[in-house]
PDB file of N, CA and C in Angstrom:
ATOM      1  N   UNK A   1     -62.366  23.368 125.138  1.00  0.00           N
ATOM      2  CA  UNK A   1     -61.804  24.411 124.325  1.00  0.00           C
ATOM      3  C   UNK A   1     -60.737  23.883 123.370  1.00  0.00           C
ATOM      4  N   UNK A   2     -60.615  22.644 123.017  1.00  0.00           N
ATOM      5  CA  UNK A   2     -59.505  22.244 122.742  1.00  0.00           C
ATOM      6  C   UNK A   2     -59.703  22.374 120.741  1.00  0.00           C
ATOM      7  N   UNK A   3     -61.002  21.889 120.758  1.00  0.00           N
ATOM      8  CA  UNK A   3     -61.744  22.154 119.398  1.00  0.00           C
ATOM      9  C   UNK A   3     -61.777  23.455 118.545  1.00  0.00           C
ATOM     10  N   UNK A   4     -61.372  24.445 119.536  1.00  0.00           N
ATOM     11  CA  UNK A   4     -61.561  25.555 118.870  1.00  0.00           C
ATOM     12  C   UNK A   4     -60.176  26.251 118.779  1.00  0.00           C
ATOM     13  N   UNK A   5     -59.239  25.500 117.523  1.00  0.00           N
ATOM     14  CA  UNK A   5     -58.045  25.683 117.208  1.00  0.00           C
ATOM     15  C   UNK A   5     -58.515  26.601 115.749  1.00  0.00           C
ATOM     16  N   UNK A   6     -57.595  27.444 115.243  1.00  0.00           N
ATOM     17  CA  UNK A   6     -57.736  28.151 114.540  1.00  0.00           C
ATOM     18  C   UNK A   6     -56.788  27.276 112.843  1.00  0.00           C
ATOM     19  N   UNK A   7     -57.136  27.576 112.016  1.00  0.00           N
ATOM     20  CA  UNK A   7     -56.497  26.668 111.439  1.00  0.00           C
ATOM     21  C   UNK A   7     -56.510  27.458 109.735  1.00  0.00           C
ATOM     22  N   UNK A   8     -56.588  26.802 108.745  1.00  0.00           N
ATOM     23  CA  UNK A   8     -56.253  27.900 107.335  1.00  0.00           C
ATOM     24  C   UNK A   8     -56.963  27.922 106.967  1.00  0.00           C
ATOM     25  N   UNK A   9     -58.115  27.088 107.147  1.00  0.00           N
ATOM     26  CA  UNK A   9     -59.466  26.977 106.247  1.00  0.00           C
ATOM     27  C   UNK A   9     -60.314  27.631 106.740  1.00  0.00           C
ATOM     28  N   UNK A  10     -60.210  28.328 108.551  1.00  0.00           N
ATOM     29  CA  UNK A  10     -61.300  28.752 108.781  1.00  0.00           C
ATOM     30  C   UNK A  10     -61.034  30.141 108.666  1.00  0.00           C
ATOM     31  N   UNK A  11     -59.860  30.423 108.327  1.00  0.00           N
ATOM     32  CA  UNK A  11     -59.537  31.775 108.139  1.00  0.00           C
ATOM     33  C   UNK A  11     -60.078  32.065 106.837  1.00  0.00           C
ATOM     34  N   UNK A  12     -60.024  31.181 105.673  1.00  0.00           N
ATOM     35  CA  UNK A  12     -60.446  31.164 104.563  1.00  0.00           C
ATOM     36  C   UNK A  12     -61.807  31.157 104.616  1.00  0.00           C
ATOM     37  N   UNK A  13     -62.458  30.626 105.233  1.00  0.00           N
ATOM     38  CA  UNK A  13     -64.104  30.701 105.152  1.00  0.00           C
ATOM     39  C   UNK A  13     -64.572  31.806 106.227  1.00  0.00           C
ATOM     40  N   UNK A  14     -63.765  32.347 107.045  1.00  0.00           N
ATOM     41  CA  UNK A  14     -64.290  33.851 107.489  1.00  0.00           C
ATOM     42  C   UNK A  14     -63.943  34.717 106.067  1.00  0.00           C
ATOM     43  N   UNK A  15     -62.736  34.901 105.612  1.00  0.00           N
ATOM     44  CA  UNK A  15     -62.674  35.921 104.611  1.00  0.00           C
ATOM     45  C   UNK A  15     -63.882  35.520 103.534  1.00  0.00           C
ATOM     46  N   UNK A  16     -64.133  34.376 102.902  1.00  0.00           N
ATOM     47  CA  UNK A  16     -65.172  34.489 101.990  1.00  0.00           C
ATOM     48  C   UNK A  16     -66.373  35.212 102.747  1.00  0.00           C
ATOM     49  N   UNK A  17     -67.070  34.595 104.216  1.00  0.00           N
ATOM     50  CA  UNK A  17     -67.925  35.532 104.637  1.00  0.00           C
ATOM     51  C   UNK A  17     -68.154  36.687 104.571  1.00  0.00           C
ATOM     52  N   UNK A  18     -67.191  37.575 104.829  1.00  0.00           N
ATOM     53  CA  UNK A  18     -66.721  38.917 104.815  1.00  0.00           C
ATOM     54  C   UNK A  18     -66.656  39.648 103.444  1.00  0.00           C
ATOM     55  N   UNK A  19     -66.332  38.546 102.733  1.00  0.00           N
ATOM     56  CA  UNK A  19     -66.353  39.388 101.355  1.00  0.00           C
ATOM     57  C   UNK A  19     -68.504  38.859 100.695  1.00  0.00           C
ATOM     58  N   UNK A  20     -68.669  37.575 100.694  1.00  0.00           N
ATOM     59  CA  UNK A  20     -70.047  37.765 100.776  1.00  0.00           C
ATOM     60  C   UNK A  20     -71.170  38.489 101.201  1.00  0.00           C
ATOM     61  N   UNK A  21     -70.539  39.243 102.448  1.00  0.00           N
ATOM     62  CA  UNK A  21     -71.080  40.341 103.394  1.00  0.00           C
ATOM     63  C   UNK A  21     -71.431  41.158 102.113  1.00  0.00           C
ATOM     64  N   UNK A  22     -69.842  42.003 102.155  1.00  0.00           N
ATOM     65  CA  UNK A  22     -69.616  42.895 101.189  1.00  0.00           C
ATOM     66  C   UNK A  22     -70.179  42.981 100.213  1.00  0.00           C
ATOM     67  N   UNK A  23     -70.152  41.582  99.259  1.00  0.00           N
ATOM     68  CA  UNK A  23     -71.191  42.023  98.209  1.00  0.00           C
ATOM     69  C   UNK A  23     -72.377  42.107  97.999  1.00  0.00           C
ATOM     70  N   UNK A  24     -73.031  41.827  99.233  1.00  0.00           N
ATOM     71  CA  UNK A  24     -74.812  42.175  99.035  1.00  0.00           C
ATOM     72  C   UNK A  24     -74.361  44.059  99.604  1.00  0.00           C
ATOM     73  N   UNK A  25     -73.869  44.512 100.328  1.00  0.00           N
ATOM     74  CA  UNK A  25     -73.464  46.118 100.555  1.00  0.00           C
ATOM     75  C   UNK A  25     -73.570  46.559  99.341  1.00  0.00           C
ATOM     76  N   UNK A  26     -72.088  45.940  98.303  1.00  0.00           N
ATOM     77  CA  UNK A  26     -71.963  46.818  97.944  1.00  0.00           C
ATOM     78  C   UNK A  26     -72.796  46.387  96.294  1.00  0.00           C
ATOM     79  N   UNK A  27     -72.814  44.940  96.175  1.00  0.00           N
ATOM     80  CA  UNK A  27     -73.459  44.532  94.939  1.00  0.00           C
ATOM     81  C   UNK A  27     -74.296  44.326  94.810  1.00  0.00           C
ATOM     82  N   UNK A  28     -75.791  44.445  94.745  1.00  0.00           N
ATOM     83  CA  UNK A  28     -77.575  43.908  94.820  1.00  0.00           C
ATOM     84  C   UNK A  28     -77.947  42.735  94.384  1.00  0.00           C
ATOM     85  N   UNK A  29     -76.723  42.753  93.282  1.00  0.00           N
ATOM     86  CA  UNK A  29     -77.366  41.262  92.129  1.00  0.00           C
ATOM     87  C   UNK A  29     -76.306  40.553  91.993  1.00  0.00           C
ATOM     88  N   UNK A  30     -75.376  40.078  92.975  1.00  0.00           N
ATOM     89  CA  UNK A  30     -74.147  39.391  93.236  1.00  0.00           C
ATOM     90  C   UNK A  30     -74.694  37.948  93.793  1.00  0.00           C
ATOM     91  N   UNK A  31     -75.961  37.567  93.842  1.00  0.00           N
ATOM     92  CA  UNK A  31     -76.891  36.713  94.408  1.00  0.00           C
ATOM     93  C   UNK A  31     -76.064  35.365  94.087  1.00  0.00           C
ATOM     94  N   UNK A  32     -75.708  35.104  93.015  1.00  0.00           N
ATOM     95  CA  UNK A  32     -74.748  34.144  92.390  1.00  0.00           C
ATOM     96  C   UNK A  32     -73.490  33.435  93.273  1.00  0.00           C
ATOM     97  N   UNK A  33     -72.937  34.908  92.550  1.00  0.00           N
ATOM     98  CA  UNK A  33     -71.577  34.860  93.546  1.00  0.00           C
ATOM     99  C   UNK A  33     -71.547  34.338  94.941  1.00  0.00           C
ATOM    100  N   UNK A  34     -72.557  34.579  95.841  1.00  0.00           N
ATOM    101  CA  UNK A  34     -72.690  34.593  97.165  1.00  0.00           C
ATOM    102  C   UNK A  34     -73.346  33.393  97.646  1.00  0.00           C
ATOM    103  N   UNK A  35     -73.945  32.538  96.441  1.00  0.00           N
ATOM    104  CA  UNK A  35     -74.477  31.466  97.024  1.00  0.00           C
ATOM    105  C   UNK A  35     -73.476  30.185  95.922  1.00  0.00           C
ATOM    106  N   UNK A  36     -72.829  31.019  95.219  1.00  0.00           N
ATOM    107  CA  UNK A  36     -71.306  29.887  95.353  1.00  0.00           C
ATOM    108  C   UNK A  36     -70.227  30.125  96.592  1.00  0.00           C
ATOM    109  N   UNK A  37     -70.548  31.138  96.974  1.00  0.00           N
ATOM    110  CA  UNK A  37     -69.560  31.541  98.197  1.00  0.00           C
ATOM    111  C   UNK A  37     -69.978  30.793  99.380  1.00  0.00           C
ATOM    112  N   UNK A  38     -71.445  30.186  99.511  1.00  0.00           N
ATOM    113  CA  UNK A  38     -72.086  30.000 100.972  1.00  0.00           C
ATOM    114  C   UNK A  38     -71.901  27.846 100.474  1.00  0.00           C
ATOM    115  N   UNK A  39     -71.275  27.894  98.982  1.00  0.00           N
ATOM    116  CA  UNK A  39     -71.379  26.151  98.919  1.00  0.00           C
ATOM    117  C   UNK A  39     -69.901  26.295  99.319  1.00  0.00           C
ATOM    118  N   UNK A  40     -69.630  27.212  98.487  1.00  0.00           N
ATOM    119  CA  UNK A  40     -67.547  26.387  99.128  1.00  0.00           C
ATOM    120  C   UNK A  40     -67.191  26.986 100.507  1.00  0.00           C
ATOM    121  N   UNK A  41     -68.215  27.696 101.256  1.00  0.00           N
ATOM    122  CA  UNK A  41     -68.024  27.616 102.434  1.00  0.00           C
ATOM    123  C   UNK A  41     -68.266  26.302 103.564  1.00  0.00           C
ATOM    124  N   UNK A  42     -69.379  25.745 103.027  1.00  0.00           N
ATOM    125  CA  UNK A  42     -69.629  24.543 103.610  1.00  0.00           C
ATOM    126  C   UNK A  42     -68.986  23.245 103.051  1.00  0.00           C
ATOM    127  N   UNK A  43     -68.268  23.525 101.990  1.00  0.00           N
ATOM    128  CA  UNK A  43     -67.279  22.435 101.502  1.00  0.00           C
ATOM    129  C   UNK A  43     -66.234  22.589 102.388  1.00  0.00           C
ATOM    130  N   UNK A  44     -65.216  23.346 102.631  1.00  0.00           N
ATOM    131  CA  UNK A  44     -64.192  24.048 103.796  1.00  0.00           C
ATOM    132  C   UNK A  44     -64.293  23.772 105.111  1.00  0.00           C
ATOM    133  N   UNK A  45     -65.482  24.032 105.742  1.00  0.00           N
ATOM    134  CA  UNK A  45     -65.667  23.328 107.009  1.00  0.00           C
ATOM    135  C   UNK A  45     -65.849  21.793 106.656  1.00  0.00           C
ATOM    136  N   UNK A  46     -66.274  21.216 105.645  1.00  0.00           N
ATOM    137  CA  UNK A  46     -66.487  19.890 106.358  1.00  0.00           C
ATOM    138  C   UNK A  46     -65.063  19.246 105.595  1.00  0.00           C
ATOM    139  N   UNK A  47     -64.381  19.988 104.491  1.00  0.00           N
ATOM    140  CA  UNK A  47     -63.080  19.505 104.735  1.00  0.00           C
ATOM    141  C   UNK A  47     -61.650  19.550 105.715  1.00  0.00           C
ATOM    142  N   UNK A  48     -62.502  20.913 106.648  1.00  0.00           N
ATOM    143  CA  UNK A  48     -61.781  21.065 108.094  1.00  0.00           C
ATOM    144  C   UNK A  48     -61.912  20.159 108.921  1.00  0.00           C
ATOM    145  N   UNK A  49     -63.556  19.346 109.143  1.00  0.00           N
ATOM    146  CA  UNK A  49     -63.474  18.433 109.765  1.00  0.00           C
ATOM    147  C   UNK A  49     -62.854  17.235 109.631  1.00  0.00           C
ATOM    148  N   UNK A  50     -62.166  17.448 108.230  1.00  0.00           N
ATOM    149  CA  UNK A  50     -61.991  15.799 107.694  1.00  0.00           C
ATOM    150  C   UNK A  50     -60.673  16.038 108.210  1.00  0.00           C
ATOM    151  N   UNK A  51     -59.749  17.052 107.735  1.00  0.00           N
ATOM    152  CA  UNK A  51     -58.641  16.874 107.906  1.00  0.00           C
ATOM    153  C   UNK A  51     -58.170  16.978 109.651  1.00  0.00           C
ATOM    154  N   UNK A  52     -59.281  17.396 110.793  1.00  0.00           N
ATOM    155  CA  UNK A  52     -58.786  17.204 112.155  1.00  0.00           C
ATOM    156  C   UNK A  52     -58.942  16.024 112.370  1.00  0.00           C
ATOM    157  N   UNK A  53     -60.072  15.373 111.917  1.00  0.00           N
ATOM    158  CA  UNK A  53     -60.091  14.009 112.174  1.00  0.00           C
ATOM    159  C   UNK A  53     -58.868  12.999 111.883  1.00  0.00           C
ATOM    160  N   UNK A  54     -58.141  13.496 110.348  1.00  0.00           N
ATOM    161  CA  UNK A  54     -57.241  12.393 110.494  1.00  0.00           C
ATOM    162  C   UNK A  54     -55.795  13.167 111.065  1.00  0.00           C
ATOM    163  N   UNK A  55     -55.494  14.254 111.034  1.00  0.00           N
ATOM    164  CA  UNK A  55     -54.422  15.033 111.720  1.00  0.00           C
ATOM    165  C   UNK A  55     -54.945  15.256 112.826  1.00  0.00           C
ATOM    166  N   UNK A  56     -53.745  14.517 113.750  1.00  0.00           N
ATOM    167  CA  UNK A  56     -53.914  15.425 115.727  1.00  0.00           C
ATOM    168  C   UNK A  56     -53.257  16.494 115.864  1.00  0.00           C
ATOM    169  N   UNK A  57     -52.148  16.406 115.470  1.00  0.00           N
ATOM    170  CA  UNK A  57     -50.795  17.593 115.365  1.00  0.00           C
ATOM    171  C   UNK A  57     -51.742  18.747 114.507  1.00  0.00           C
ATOM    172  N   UNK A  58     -51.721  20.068 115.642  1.00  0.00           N
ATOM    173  CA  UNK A  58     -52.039  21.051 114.865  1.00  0.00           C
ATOM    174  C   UNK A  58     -50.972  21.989 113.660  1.00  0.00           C
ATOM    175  N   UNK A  59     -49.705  21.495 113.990  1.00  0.00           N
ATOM    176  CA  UNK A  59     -48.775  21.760 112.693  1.00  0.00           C
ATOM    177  C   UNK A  59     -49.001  20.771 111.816  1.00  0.00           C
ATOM    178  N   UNK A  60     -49.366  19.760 111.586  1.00  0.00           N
ATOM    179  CA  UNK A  60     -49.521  19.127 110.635  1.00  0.00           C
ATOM    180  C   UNK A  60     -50.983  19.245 109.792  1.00  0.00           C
ATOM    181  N   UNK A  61     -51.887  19.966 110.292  1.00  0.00           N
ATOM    182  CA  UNK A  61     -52.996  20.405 110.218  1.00  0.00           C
ATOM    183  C   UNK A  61     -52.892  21.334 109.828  1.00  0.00           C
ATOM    184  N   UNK A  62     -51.979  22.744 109.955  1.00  0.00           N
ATOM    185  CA  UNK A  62     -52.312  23.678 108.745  1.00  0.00           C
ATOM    186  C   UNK A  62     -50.749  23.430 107.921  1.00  0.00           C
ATOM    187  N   UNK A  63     -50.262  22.497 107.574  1.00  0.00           N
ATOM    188  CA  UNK A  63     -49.246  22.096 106.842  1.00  0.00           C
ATOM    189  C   UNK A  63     -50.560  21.942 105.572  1.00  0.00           C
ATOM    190  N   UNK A  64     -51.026  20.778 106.078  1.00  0.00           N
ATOM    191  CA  UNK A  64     -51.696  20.106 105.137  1.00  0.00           C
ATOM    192  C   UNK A  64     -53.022  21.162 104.438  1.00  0.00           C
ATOM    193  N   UNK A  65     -53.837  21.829 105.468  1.00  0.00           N
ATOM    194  CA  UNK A  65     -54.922  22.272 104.856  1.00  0.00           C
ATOM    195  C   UNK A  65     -54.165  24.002 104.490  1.00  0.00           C
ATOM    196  N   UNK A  66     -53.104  24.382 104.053  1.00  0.00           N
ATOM    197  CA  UNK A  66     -52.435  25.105 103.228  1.00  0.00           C
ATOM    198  C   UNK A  66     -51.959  24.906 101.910  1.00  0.00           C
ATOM    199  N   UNK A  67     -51.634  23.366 101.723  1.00  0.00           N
ATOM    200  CA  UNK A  67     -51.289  22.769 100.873  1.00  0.00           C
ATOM    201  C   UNK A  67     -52.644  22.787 100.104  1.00  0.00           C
ATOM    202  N   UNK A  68     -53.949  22.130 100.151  1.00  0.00           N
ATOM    203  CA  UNK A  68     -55.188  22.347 100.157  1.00  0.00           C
ATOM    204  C   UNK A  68     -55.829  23.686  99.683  1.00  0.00           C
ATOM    205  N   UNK A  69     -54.813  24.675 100.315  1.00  0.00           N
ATOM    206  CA  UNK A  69     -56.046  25.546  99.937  1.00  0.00           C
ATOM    207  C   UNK A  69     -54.725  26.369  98.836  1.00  0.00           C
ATOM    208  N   UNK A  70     -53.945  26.365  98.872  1.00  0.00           N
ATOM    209  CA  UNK A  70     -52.717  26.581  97.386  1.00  0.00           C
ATOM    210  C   UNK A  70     -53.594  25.735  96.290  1.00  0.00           C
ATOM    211  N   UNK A  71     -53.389  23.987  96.554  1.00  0.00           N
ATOM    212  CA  UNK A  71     -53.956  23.619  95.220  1.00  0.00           C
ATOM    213  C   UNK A  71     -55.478  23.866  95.015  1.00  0.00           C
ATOM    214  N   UNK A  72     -56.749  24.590  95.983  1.00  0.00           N
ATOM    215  CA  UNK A  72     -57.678  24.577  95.391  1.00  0.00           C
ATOM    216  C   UNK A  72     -57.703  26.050  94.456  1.00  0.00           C
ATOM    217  N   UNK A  73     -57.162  26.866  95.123  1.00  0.00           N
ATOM    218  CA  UNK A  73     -56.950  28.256  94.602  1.00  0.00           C
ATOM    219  C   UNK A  73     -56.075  27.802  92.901  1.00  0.00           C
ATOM    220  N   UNK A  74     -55.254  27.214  92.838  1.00  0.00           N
ATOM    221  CA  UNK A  74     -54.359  26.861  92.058  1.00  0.00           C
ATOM    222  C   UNK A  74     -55.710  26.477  90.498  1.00  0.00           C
ATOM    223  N   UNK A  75     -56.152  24.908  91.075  1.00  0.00           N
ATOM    224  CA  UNK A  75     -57.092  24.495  89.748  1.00  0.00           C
ATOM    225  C   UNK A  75     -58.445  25.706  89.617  1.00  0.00           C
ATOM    226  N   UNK A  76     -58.796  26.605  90.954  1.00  0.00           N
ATOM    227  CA  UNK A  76     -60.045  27.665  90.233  1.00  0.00           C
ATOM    228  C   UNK A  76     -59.010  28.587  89.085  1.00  0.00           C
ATOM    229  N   UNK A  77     -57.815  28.838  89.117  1.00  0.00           N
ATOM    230  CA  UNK A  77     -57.376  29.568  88.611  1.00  0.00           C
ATOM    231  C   UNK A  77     -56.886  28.770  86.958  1.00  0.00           C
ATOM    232  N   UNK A  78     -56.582  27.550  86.893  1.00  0.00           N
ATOM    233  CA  UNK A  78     -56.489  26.966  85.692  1.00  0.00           C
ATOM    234  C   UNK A  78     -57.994  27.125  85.335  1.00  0.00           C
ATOM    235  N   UNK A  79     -58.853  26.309  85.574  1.00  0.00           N
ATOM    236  CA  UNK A  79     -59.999  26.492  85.128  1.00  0.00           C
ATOM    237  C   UNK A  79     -60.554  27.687  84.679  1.00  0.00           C
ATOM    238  N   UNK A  80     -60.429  28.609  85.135  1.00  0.00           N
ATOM    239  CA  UNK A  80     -61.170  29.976  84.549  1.00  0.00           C
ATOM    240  C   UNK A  80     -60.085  30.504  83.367  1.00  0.00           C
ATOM    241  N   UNK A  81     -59.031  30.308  83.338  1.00  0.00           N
ATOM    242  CA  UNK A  81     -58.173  30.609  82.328  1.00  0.00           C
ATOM    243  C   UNK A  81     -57.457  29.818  80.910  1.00  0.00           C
ATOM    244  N   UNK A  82     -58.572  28.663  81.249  1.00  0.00           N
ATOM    245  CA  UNK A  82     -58.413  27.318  80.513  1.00  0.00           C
ATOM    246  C   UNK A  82     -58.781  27.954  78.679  1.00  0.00           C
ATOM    247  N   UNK A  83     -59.622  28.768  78.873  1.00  0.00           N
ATOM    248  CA  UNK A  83     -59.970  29.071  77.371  1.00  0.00           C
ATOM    249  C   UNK A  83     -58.513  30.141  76.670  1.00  0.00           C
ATOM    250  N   UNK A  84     -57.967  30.796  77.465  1.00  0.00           N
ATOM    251  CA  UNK A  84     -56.905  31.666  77.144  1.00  0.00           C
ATOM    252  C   UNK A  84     -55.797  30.669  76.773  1.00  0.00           C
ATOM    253  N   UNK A  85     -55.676  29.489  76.836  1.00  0.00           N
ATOM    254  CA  UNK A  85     -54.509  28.747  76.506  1.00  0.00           C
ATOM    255  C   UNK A  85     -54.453  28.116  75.152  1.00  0.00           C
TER     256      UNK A  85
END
């Protein structure tokens, strides 16, 4: 049981689930959206695995994959707003 520590990324890749859920509910043709949602979901876990592998300390583990998920949120948000500048 020791593996199944809770950590920032997997909280982050349940909420994308949840909202992927959501949009086949509530959107029909969100097909897009949801299968960029199902790649950076599997990017997230296997950058969860990377970062337990080299962090033991589970504070240093969501130190780091917070930091991670600030700067990935950070460059989707330059990028999509890159033409407004």
């Amino acid at each position: 049981m020791k593996n199944l520590r809770l950590t920032p990324l997997n909280i982050v890749c349940a909420l994308l689930a949840v909202s992927g859920v959501w949009s086949v509910i509530v959107d029909q043709l969100a097909w897009k959206r949801i299968a960029l949602g199902i790649l950076l979901i599997v990017i997230l876990i296997i950058a969860d695995q990377f970062f337990r592998l080299f962090f033991q300390r589970i504070r240093r583990i969501w130190l780091v994959e917070m930091g991670f998920v600030v700067f990935t949120i950070l460059v989707i948000w330059l990028i999509e707003n890159q033409g407004s500048f």
